[in-house]
PDB file of N, CA and C in Angstrom:
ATOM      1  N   UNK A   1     100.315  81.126  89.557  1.00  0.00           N
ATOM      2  CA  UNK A   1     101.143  82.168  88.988  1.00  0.00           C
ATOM      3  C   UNK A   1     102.564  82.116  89.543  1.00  0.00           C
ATOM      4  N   UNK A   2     103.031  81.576  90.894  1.00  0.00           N
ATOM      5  CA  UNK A   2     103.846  81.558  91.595  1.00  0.00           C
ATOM      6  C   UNK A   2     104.963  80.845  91.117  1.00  0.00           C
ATOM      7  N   UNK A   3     104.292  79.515  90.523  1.00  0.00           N
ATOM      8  CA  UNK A   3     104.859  78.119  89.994  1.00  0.00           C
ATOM      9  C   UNK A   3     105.507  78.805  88.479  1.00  0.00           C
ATOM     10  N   UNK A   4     104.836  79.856  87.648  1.00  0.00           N
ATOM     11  CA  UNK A   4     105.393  79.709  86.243  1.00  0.00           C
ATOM     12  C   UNK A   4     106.172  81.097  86.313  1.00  0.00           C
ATOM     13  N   UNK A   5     106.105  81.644  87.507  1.00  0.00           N
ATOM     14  CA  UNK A   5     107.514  82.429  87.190  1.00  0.00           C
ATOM     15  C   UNK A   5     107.152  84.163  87.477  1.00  0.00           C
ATOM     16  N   UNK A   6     105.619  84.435  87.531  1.00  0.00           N
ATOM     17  CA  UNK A   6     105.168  85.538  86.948  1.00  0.00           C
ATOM     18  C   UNK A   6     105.254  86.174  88.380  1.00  0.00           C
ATOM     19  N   UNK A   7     105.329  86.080  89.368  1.00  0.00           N
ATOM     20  CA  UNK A   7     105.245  86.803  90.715  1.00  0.00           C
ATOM     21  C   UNK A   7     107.095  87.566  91.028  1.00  0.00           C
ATOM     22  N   UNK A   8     107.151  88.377  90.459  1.00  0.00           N
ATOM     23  CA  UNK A   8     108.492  88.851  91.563  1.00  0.00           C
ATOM     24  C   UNK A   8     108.234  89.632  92.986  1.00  0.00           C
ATOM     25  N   UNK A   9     107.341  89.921  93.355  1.00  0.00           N
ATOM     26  CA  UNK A   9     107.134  90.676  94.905  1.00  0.00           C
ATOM     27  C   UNK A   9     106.287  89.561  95.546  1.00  0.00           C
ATOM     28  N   UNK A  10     106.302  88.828  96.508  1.00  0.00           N
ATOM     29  CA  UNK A  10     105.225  87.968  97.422  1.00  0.00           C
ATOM     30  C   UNK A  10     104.751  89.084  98.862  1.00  0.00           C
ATOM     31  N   UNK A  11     103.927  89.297  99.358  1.00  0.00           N
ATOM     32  CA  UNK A  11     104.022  89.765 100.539  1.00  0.00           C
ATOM     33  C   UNK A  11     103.070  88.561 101.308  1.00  0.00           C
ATOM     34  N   UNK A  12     103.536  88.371 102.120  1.00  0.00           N
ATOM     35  CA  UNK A  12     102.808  86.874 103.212  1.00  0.00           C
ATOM     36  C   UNK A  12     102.673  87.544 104.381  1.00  0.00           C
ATOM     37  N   UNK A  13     101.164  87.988 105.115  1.00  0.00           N
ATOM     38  CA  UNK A  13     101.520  88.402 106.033  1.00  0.00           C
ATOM     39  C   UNK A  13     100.097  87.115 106.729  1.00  0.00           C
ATOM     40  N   UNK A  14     100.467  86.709 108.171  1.00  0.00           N
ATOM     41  CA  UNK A  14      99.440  85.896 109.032  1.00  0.00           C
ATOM     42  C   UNK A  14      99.585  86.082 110.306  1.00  0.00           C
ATOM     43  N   UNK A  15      99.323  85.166 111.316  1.00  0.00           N
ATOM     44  CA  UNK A  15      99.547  85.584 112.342  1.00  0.00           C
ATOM     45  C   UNK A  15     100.478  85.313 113.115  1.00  0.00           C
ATOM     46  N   UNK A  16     101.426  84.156 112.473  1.00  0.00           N
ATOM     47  CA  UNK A  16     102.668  83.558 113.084  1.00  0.00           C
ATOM     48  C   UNK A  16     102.547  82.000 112.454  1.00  0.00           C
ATOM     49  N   UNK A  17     104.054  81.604 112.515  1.00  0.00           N
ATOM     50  CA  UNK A  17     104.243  80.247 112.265  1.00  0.00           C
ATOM     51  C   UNK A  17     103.554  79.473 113.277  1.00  0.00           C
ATOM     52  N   UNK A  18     103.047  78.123 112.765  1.00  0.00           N
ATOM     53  CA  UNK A  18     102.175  77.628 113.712  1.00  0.00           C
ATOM     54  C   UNK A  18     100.781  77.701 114.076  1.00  0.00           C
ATOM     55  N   UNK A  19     100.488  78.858 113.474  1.00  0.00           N
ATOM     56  CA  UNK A  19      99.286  79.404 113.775  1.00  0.00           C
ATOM     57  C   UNK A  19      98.599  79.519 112.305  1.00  0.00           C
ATOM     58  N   UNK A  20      98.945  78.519 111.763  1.00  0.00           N
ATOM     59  CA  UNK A  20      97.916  77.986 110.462  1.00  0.00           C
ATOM     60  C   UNK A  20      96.529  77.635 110.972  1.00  0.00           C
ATOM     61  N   UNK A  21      95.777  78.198 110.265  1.00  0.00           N
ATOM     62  CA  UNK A  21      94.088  77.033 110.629  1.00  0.00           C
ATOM     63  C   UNK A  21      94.354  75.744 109.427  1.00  0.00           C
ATOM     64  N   UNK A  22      93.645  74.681 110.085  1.00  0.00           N
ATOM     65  CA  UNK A  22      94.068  73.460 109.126  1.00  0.00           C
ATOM     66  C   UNK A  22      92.975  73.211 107.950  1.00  0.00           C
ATOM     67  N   UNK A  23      92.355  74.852 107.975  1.00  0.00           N
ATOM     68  CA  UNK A  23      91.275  74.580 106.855  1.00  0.00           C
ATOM     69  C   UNK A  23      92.363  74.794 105.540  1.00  0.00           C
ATOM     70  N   UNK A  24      93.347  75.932 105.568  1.00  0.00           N
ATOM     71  CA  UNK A  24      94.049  76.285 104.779  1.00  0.00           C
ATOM     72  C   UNK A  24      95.057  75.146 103.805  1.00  0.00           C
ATOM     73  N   UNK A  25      95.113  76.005 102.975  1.00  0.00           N
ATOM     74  CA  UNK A  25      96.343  75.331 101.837  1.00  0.00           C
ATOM     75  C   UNK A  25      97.720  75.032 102.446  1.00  0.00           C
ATOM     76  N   UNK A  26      98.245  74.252 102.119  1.00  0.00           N
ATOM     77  CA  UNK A  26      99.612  73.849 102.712  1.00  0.00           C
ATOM     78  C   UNK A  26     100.246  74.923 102.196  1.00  0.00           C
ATOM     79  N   UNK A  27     100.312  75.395 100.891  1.00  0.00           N
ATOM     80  CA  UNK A  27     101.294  76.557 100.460  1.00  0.00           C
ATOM     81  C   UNK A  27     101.078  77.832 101.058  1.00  0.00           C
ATOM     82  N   UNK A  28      99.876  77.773 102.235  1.00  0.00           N
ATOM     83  CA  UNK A  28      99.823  79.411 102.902  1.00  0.00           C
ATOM     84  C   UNK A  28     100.630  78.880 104.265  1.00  0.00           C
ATOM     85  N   UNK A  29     101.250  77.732 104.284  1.00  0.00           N
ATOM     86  CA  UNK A  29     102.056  77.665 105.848  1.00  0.00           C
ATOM     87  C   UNK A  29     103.602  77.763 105.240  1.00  0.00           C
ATOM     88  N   UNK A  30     104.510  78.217 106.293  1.00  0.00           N
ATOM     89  CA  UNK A  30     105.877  78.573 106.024  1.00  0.00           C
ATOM     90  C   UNK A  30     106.336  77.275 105.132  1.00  0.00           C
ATOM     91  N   UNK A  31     106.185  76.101 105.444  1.00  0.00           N
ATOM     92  CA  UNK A  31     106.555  74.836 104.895  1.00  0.00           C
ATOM     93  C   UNK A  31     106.132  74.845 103.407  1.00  0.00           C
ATOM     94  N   UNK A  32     105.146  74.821 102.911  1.00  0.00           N
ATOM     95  CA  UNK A  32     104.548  75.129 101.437  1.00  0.00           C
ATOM     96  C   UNK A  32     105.379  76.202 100.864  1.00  0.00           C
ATOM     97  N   UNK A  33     105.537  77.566 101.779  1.00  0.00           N
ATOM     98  CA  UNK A  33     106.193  78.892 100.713  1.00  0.00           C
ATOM     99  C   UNK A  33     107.658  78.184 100.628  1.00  0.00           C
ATOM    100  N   UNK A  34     107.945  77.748 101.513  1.00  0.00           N
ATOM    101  CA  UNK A  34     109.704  77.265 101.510  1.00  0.00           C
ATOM    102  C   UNK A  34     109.481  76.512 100.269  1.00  0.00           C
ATOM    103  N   UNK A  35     108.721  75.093  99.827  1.00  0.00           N
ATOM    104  CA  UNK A  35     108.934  74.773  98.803  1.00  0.00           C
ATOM    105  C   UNK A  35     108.754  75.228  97.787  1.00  0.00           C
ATOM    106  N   UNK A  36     107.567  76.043  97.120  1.00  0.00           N
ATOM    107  CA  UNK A  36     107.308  77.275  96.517  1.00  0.00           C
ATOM    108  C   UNK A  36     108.887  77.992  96.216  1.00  0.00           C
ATOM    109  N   UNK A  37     109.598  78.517  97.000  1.00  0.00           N
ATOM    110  CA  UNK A  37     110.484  79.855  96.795  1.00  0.00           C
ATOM    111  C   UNK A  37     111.623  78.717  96.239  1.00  0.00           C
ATOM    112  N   UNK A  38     111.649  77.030  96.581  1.00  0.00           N
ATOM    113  CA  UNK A  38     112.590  76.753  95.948  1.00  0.00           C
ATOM    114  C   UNK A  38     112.970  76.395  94.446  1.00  0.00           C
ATOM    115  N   UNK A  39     111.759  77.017  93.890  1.00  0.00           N
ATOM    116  CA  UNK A  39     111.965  77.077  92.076  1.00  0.00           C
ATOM    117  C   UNK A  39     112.579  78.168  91.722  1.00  0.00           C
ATOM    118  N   UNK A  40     113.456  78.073  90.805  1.00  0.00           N
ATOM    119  CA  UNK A  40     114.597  79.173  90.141  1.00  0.00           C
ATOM    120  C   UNK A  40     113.486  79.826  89.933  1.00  0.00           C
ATOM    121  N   UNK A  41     111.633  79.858  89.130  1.00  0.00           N
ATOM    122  CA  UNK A  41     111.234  80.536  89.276  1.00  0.00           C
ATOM    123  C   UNK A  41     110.473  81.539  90.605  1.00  0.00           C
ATOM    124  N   UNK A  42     111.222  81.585  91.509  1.00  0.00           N
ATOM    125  CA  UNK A  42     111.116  82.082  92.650  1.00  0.00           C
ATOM    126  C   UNK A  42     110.430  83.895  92.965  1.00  0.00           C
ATOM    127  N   UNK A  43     109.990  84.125  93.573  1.00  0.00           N
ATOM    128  CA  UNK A  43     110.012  85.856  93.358  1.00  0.00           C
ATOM    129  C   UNK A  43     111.177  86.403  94.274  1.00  0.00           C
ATOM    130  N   UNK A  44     111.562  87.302  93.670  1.00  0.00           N
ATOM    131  CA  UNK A  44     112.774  88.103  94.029  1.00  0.00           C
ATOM    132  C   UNK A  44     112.910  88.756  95.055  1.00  0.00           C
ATOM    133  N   UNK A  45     111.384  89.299  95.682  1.00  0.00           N
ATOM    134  CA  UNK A  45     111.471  89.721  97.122  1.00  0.00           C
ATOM    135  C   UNK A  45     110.386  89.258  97.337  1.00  0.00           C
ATOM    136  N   UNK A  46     110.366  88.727  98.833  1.00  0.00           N
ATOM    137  CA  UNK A  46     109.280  88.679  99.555  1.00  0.00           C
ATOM    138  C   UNK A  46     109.196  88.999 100.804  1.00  0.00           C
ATOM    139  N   UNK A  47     107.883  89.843 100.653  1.00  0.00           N
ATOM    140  CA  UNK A  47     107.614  90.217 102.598  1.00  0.00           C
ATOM    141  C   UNK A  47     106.964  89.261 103.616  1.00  0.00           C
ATOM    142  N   UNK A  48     107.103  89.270 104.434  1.00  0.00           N
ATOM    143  CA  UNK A  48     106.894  88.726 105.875  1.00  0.00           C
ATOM    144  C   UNK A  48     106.335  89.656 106.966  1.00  0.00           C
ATOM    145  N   UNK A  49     105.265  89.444 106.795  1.00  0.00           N
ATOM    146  CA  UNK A  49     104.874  90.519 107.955  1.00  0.00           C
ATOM    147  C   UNK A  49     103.968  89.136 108.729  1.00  0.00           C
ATOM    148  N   UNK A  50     104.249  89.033 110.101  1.00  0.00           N
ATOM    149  CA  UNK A  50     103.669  87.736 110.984  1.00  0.00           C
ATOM    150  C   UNK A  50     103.590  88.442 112.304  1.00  0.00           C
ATOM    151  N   UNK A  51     102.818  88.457 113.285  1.00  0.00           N
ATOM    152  CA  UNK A  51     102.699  88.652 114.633  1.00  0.00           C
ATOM    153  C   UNK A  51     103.334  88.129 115.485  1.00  0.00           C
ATOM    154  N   UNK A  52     103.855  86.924 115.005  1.00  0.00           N
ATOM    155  CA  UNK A  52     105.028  85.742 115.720  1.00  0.00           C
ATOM    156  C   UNK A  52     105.967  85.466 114.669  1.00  0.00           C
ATOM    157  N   UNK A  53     107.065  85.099 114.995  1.00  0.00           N
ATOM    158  CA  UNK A  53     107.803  84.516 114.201  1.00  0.00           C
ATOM    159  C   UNK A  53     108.123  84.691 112.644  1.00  0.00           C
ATOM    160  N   UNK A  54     108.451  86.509 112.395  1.00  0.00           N
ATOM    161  CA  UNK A  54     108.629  86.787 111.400  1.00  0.00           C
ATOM    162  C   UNK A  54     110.297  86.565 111.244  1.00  0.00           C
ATOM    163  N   UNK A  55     111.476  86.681 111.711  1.00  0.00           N
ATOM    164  CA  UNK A  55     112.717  87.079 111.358  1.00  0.00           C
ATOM    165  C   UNK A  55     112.735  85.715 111.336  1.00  0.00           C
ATOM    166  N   UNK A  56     112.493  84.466 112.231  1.00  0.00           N
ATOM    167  CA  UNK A  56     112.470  83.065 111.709  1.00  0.00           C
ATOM    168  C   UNK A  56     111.966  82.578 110.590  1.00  0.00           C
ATOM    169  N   UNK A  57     110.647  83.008 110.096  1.00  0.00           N
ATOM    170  CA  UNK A  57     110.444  82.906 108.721  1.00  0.00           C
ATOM    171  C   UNK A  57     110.844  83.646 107.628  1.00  0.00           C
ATOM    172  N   UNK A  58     111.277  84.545 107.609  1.00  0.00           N
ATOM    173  CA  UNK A  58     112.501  85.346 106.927  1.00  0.00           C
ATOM    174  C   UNK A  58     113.949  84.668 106.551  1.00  0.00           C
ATOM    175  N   UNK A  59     114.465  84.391 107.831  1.00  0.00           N
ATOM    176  CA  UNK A  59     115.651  83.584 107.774  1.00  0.00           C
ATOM    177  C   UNK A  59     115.427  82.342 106.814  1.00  0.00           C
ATOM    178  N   UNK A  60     114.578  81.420 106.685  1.00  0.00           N
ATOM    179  CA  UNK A  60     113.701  80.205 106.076  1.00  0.00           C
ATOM    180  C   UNK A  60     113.917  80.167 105.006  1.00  0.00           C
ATOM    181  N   UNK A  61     113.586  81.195 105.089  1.00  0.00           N
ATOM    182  CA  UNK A  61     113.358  81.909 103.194  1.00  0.00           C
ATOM    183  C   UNK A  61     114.422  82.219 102.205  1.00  0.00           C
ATOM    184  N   UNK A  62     115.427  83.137 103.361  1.00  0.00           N
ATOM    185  CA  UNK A  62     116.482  82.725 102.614  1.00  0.00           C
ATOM    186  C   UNK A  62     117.460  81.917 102.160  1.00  0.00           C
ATOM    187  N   UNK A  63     117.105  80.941 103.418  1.00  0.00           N
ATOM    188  CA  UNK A  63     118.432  79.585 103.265  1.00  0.00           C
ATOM    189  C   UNK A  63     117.593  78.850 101.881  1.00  0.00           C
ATOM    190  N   UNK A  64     116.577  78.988 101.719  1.00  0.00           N
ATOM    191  CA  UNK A  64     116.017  78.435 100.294  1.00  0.00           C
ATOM    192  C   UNK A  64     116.302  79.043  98.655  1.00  0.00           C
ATOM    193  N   UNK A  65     117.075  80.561  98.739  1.00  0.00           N
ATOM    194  CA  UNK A  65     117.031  81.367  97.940  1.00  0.00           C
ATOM    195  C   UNK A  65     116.538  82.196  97.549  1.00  0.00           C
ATOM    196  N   UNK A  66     115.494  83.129  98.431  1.00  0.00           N
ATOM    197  CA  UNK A  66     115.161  84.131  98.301  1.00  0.00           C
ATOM    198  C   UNK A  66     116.054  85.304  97.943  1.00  0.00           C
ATOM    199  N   UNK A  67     115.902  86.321  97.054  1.00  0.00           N
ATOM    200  CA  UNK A  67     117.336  87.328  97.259  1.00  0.00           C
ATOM    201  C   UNK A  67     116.653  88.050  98.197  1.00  0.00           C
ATOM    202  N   UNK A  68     116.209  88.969  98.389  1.00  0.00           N
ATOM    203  CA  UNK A  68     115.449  89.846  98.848  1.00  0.00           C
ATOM    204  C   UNK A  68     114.230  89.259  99.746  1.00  0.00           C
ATOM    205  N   UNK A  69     114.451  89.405 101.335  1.00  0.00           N
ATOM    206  CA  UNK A  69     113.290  89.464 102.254  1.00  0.00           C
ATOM    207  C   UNK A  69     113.379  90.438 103.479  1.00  0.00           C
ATOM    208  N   UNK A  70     112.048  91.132 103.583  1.00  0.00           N
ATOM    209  CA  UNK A  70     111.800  92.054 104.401  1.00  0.00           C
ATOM    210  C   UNK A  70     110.867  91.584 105.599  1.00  0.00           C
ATOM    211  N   UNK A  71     111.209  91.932 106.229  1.00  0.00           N
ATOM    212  CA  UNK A  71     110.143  91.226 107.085  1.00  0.00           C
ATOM    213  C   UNK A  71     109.886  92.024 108.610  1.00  0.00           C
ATOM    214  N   UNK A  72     108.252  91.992 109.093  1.00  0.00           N
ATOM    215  CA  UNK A  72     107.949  92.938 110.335  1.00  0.00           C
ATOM    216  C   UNK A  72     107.326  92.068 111.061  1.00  0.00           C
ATOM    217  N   UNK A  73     107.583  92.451 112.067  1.00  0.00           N
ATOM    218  CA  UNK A  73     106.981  91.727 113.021  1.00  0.00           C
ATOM    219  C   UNK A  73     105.782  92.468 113.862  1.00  0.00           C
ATOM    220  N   UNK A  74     104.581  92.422 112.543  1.00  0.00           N
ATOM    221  CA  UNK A  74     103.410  93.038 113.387  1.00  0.00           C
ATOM    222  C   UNK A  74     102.179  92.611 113.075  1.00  0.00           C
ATOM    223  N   UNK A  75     101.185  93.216 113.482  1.00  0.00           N
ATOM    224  CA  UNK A  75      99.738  92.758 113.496  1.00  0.00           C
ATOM    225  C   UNK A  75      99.282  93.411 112.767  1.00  0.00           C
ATOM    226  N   UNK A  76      98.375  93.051 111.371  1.00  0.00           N
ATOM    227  CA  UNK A  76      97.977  94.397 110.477  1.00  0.00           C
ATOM    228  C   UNK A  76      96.445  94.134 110.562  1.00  0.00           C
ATOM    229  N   UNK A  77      96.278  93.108 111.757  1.00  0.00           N
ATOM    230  CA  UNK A  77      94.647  93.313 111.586  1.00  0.00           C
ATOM    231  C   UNK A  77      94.556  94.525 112.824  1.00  0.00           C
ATOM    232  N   UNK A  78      95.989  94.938 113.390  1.00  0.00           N
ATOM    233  CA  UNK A  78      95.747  95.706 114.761  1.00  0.00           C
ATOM    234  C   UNK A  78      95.629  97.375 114.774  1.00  0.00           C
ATOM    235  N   UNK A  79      95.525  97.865 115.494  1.00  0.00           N
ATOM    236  CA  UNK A  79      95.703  99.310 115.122  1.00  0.00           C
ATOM    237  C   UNK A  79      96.362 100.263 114.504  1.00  0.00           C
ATOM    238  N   UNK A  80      97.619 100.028 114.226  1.00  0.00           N
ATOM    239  CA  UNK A  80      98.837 100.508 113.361  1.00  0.00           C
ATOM    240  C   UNK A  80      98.637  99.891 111.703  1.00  0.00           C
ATOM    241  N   UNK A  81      97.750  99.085 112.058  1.00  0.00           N
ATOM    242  CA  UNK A  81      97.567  98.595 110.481  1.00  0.00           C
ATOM    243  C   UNK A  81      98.020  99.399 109.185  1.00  0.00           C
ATOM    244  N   UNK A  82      97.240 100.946 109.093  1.00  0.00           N
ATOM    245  CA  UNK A  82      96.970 101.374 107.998  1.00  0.00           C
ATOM    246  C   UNK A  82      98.329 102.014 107.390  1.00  0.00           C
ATOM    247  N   UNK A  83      99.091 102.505 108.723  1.00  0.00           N
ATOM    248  CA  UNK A  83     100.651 103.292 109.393  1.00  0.00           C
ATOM    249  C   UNK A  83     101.338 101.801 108.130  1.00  0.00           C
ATOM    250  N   UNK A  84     101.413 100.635 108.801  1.00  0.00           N
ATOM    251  CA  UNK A  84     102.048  99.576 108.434  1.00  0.00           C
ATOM    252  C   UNK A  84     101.988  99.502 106.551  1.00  0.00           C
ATOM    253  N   UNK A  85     100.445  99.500 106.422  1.00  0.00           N
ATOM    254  CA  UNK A  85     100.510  99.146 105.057  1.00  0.00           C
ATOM    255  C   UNK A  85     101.194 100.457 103.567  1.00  0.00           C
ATOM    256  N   UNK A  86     100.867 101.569 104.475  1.00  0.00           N
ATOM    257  CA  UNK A  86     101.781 102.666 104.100  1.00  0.00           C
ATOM    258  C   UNK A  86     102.990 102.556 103.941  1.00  0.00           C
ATOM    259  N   UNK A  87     103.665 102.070 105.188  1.00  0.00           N
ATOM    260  CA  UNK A  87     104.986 102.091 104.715  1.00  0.00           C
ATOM    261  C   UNK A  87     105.521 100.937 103.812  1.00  0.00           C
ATOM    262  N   UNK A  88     104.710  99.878 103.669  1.00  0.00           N
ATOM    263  CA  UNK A  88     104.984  98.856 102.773  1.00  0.00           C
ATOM    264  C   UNK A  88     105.113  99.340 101.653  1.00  0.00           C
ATOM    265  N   UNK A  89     103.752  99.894 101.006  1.00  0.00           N
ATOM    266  CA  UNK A  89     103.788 100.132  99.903  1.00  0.00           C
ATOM    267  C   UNK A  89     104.647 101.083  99.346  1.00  0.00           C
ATOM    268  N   UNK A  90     105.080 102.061 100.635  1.00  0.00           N
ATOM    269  CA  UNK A  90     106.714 102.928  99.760  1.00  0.00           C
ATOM    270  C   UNK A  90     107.749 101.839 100.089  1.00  0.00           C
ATOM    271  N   UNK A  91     108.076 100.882 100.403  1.00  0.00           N
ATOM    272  CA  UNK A  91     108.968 100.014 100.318  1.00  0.00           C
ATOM    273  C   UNK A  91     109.062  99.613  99.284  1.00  0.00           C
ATOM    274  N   UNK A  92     107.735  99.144  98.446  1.00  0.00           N
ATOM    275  CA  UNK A  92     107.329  97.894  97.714  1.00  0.00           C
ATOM    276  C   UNK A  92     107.630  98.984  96.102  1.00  0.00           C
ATOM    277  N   UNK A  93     107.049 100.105  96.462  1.00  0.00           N
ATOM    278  CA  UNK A  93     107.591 101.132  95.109  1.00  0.00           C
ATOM    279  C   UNK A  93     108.889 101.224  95.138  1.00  0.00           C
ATOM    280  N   UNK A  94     109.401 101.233  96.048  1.00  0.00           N
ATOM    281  CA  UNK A  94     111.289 101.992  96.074  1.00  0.00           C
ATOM    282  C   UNK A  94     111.096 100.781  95.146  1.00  0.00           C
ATOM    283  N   UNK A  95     111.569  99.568  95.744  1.00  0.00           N
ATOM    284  CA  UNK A  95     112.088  98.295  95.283  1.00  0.00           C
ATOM    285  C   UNK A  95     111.289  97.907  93.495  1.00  0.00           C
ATOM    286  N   UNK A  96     110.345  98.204  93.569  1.00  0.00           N
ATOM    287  CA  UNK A  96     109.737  98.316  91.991  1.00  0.00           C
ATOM    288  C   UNK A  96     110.580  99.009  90.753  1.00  0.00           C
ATOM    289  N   UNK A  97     110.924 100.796  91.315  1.00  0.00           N
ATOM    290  CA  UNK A  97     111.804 101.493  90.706  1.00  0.00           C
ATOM    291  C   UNK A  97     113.091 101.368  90.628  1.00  0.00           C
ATOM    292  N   UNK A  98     113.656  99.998  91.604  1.00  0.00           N
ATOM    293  CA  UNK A  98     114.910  99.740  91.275  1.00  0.00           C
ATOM    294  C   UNK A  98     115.887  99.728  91.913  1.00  0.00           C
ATOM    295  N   UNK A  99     115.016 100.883  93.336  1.00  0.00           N
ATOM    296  CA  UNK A  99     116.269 101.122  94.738  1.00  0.00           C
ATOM    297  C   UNK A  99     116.701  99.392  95.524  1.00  0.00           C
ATOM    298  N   UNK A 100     117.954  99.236  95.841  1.00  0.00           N
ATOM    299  CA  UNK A 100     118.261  97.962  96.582  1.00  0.00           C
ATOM    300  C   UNK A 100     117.411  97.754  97.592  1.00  0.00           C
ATOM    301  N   UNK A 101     117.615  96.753  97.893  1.00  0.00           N
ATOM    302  CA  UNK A 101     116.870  96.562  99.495  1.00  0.00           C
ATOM    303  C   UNK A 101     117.483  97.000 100.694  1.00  0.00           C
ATOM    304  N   UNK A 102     118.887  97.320 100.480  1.00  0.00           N
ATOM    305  CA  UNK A 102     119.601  97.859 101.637  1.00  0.00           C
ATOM    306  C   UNK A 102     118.849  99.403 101.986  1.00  0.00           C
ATOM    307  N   UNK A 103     118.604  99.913 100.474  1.00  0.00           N
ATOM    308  CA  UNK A 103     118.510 101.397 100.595  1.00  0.00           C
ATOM    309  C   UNK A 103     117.184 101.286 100.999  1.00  0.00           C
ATOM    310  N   UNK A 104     115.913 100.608 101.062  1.00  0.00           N
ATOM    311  CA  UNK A 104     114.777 100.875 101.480  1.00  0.00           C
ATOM    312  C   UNK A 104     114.895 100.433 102.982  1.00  0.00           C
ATOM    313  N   UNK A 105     115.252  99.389 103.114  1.00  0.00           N
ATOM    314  CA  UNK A 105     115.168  99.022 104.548  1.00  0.00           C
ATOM    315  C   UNK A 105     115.637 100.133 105.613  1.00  0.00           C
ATOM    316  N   UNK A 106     117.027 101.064 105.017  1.00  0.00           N
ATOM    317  CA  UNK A 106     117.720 101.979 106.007  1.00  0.00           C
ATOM    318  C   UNK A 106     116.391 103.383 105.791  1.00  0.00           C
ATOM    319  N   UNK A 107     115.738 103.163 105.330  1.00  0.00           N
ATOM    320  CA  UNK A 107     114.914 104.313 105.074  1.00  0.00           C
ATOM    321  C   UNK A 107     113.908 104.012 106.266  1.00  0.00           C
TER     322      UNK A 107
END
């Protein structure tokens, strides 16, 4: 779905760069989404939520053309999880209805 255009929100959250298991798909490691995000059909925002090395994979993302990336640097298998996925999802609505990303992020 990624490839023909139909995804505008990605949210990627794992446990850090590097910390791929090598059972996985190349397109679930930062290296795969980088090539992924570099099709004009790209999605327009994507989140980053990683336990390690989220604002580095953020940054990644955009030197490839991402417009829009948000990104946390936390653990959502950890206790704050549910706190976390809450506030995503009013992020993920602002940005649905149209608010910038400046205006959700300062929120």
């Amino acid at each position: 779905m990624l490839k023909q255009g139909c995804i505008h929100c990605l949210v990627w959250c794992a446990n850090g760069i590097g910390w791929e298991s090598g059972h996985l798909p190349a397109s679930l490691s930062i290296e795969g989404l980088e090539d992924l995000c570099k099709s004009p059909l790209r999605p327009r925002v994507v989140v980053v939520c990683l336990k390690h090395g989220a604002e580095t994979a953020a940054g990644r993302l955009q030197r490839v053309g991402v417009q829009s990336v948000i990104w946390l640097a936390a653990d959502l298998l950890g206790s704050t999880s549910d706190l976390l996925l809450k506030v995503l999802l009013q992020a993920l609505t602002a940005l649905h209805r149209g608010a910038r990303p400046i205006e959700v992020t300062a929120e």
